[in-house]
N, C-alpha and C. Protein backbone atom coordinates (compact mmCIF):
# COMPACT_ATOMS: atom_id res chain seq x y z
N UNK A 1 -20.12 -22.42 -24.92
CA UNK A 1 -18.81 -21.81 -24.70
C UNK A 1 -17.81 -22.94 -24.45
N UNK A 2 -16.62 -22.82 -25.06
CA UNK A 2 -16.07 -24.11 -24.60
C UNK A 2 -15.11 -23.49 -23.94
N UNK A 3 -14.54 -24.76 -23.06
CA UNK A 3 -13.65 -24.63 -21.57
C UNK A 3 -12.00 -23.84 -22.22
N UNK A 4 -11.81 -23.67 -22.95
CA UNK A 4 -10.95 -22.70 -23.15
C UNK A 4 -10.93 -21.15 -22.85
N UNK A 5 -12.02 -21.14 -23.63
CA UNK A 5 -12.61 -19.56 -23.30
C UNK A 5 -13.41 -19.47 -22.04
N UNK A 6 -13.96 -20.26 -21.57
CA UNK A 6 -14.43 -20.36 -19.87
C UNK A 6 -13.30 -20.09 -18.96
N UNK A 7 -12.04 -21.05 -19.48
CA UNK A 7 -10.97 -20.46 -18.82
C UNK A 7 -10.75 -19.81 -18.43
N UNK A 8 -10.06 -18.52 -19.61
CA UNK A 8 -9.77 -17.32 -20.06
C UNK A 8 -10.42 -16.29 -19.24
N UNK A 9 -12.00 -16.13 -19.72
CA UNK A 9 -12.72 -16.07 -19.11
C UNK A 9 -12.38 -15.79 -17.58
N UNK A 10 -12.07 -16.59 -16.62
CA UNK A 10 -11.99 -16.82 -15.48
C UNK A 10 -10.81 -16.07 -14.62
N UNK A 11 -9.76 -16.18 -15.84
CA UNK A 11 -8.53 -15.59 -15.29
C UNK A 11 -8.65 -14.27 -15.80
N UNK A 12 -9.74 -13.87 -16.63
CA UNK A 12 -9.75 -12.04 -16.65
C UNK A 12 -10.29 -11.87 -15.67
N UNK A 13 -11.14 -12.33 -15.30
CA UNK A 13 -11.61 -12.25 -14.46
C UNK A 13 -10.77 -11.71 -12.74
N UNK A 14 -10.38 -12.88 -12.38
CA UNK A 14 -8.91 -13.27 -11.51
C UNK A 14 -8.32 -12.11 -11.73
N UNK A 15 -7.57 -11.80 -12.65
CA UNK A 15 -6.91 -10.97 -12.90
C UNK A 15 -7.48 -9.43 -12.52
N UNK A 16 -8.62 -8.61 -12.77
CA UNK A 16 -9.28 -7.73 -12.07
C UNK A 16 -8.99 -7.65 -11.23
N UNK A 17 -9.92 -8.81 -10.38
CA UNK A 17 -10.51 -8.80 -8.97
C UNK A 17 -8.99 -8.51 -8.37
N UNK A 18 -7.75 -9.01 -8.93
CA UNK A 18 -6.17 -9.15 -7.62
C UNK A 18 -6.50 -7.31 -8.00
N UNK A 19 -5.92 -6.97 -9.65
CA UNK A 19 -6.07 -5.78 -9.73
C UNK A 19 -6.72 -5.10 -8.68
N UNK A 20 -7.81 -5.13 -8.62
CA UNK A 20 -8.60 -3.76 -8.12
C UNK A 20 -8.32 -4.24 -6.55
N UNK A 21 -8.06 -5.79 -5.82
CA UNK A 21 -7.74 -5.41 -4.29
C UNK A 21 -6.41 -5.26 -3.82
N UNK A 22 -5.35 -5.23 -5.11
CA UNK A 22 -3.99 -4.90 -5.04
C UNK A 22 -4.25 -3.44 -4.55
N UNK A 23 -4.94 -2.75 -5.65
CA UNK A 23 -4.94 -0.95 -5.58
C UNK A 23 -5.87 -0.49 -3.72
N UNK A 24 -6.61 -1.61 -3.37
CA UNK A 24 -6.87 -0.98 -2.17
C UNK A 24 -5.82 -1.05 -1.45
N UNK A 25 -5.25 -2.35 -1.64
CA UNK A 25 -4.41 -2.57 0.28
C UNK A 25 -3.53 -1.82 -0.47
N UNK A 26 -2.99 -1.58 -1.63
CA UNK A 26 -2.12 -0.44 -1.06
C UNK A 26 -2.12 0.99 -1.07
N UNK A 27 -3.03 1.06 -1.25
CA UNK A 27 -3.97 2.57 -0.74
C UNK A 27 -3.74 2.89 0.90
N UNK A 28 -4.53 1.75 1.17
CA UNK A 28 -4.30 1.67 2.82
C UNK A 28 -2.54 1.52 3.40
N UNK A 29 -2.04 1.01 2.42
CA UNK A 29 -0.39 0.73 3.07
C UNK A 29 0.42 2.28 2.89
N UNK A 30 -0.35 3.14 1.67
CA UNK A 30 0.21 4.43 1.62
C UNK A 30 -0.06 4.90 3.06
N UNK A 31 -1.15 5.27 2.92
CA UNK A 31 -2.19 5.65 3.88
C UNK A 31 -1.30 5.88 5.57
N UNK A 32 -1.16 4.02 5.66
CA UNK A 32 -0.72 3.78 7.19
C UNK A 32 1.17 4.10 6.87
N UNK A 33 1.44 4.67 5.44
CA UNK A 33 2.90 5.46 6.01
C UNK A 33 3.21 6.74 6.14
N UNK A 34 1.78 7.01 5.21
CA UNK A 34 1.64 8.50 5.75
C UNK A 34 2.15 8.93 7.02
N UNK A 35 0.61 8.40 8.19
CA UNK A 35 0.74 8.33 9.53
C UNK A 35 1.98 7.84 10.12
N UNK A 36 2.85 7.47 9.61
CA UNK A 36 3.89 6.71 10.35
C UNK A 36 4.76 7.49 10.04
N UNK A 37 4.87 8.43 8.93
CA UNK A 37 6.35 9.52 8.71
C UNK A 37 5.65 10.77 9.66
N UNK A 38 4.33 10.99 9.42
CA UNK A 38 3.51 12.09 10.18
C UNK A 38 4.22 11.69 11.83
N UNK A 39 4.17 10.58 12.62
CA UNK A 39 4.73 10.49 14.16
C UNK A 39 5.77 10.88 14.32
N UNK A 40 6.46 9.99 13.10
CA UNK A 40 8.27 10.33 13.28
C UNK A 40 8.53 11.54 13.13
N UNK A 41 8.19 12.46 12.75
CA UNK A 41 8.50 13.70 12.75
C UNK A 41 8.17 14.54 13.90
N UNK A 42 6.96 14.27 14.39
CA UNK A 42 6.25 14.78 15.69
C UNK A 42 7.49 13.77 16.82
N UNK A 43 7.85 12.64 17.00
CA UNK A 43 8.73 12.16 17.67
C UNK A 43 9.87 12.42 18.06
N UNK A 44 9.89 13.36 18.85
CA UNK A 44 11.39 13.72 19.43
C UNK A 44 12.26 12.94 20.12
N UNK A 45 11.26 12.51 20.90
CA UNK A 45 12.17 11.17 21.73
C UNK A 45 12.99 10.35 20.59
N UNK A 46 12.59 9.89 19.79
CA UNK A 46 12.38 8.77 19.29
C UNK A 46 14.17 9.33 18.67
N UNK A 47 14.98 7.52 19.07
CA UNK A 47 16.79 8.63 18.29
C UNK A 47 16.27 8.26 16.58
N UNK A 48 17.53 9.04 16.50
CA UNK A 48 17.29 8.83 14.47
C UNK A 48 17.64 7.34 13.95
N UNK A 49 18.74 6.82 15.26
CA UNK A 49 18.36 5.05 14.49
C UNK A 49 17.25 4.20 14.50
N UNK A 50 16.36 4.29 15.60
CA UNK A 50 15.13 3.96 15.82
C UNK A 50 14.06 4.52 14.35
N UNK A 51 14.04 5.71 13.92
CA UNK A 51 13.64 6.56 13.03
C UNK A 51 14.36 5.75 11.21
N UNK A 52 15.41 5.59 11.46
CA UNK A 52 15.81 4.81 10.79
C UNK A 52 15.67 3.30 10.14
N UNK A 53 15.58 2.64 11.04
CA UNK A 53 15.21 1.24 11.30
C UNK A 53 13.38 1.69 10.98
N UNK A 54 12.66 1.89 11.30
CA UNK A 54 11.55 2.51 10.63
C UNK A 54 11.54 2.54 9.03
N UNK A 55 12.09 3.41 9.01
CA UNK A 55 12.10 3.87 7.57
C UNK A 55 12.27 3.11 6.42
N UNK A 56 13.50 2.16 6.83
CA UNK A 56 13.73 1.00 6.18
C UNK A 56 12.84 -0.22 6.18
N UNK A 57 12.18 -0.47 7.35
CA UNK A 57 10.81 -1.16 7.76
C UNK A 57 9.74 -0.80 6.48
N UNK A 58 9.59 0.42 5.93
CA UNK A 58 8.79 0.88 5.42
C UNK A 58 9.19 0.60 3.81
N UNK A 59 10.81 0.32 3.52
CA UNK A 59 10.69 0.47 2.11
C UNK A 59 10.82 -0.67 2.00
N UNK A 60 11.17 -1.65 2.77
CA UNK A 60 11.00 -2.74 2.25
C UNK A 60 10.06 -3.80 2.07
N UNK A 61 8.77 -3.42 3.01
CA UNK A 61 7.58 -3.26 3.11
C UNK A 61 7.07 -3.19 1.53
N UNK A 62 7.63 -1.80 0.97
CA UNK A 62 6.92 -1.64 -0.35
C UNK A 62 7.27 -2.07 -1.33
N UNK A 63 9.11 -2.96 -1.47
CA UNK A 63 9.87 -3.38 -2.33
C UNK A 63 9.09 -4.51 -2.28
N UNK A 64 8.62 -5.19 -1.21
CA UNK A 64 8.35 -6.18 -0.78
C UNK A 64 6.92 -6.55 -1.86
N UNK A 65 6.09 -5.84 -1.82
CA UNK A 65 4.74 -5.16 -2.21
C UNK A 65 4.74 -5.65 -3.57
N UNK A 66 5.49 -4.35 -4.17
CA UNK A 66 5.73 -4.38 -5.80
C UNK A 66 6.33 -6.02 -6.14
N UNK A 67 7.38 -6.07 -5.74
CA UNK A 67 8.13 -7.47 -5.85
C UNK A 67 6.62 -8.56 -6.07
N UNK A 68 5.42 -8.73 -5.39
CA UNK A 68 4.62 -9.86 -5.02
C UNK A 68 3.74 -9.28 -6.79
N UNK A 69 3.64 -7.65 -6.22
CA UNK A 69 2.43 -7.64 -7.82
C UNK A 69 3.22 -7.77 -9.37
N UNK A 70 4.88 -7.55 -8.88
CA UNK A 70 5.42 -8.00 -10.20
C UNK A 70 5.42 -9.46 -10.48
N UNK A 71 5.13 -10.30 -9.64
CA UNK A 71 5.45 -11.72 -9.56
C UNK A 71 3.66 -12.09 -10.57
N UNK A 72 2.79 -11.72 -9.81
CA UNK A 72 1.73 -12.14 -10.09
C UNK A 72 1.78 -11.51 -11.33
N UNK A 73 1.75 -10.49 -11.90
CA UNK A 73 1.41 -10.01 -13.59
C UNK A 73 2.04 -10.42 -13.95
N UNK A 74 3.13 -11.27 -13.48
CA UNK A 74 3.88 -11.79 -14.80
C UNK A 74 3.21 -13.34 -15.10
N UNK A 75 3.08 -13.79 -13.95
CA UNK A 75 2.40 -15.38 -13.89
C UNK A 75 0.91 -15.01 -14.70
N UNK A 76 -0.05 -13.92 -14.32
CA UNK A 76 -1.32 -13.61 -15.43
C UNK A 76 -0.77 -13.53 -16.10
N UNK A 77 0.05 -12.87 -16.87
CA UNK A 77 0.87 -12.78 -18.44
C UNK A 77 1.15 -13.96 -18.76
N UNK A 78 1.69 -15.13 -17.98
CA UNK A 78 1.89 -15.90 -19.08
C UNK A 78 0.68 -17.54 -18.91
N UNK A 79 -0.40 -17.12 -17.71
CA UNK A 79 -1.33 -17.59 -18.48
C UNK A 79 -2.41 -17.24 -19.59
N UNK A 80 -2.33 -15.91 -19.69
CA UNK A 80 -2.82 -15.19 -20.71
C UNK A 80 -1.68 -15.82 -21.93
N UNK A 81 -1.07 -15.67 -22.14
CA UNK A 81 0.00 -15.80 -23.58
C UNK A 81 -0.90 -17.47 -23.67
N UNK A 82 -0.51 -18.33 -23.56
CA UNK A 82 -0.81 -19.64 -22.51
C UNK A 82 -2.13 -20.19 -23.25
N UNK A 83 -3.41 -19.42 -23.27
CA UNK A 83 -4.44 -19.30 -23.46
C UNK A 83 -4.32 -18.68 -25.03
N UNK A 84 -3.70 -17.29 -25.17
CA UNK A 84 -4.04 -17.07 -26.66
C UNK A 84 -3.50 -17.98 -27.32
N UNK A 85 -2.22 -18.59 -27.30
CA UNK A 85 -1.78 -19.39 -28.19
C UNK A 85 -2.34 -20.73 -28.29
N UNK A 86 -3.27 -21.13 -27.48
CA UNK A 86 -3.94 -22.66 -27.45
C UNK A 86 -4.92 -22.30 -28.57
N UNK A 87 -5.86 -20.88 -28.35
CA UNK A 87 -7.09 -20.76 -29.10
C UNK A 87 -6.72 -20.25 -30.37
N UNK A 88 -5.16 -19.83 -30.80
CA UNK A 88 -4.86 -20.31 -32.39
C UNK A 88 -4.60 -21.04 -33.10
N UNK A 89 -4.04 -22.31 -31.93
CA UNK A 89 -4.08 -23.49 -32.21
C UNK A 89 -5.14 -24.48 -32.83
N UNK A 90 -6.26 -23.92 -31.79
CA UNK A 90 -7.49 -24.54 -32.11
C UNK A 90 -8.06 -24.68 -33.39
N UNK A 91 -7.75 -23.03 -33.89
CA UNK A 91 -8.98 -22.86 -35.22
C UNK A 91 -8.23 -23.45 -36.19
């Protein structure tokens, strides 16, 4: 096998593994806002700017999120591109 395709190889690889532990933690990040809109609602005390400031805590949290997995598929994308175009080079 030569180190091109070992590469490649490596970063499909890479690429999965973020895949599939991207989809847990944010399983779990749904998860823990579930519970966190579930209080605020049960929270009476709590004023609506406090409730607020929350809320916003929470989306930016997830802008935050997406923002990191758009960053990374694009960087796999263009070591993928990166890679196909070396091994047309090759032949």
């Amino acid at each position: 096998m030569d180190q091109k395709a070992l590469f490649k190889q490596m970063i499909d690889f890479q690429k999965t593994t973020f895949d599939n532990s991207f989809k847990a933690m944010s399983t779990l990040q749904e998860q823990g806002e579930k519970m966190v809109n579930m209080f605020l609602e049960q929270a009476t005390w709590l004023p609506e700017e406090g409730k607020g400031a929350i809320n916003n805590w929470i989306s930016a949290y997830t802008k935050g999120r997406e923002d990191f997995k758009d960053a990374v598929e694009s960087n796999f994308d263009k070591v993928q591109k990166y890679f196909s175009e070396s091994e047309g080079s090759d032949e």
